[in-house]
Protein backbone atom coordinates (compact mmCIF):
# COMPACT_ATOMS: atom_id res chain seq x y z
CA UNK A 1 0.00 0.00 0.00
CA UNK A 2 0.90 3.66 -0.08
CA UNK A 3 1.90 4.40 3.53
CA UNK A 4 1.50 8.54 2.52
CA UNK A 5 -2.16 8.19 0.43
CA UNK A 6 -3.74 11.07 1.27
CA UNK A 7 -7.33 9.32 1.22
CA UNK A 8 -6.95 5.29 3.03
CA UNK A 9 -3.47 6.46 4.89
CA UNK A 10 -2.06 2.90 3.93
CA UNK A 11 -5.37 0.62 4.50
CA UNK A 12 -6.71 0.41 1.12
CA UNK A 13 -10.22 1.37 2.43
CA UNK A 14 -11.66 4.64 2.02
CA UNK A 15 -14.44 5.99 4.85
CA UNK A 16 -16.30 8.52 3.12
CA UNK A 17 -18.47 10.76 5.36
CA UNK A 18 -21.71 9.12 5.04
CA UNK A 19 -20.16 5.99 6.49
CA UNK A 20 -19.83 4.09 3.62
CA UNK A 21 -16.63 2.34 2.55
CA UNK A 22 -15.14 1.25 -0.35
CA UNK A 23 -11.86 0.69 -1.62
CA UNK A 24 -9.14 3.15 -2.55
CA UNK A 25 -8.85 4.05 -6.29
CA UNK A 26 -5.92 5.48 -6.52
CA UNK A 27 -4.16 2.77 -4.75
CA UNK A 28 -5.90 0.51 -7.02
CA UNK A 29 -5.08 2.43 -10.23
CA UNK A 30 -1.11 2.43 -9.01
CA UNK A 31 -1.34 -0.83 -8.75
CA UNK A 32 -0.63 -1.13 -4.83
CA UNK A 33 -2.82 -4.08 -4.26
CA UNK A 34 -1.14 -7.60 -3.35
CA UNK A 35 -3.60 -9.53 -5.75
CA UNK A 36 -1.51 -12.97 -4.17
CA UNK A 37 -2.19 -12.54 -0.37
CA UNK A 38 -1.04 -16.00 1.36
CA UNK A 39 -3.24 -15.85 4.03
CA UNK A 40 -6.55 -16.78 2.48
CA UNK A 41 -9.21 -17.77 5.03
CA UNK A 42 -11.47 -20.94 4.09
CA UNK A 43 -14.81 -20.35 2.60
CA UNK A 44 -16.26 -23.23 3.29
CA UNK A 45 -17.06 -23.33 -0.19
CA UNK A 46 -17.41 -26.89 -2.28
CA UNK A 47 -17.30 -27.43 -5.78
């Protein structure tokens, strides 16, 4: 992440005022995301 984004700070979530959330943009459009995160948490899910 971008430790110094002026809208998430570093989280990758952006709080707008209404209390909604969503994710960061701009982090997303510098391509800031880890799309391989190791620590995946089970779904549960069965194919």
């Amino acid at each position: 992440m971008i430790d110094d984004c002026p809208k998430c700070h570093g989280t990758g979530i952006v709080k707008e005022k209404d209390g909604s959330v969503h994710t960061c943009w701009d982090c997303l459009q510098r391509g800031k995301f880890d799309v391989h995160s190791e620590n995946v948490p089970d779904s549960k899910i069965r194919v």
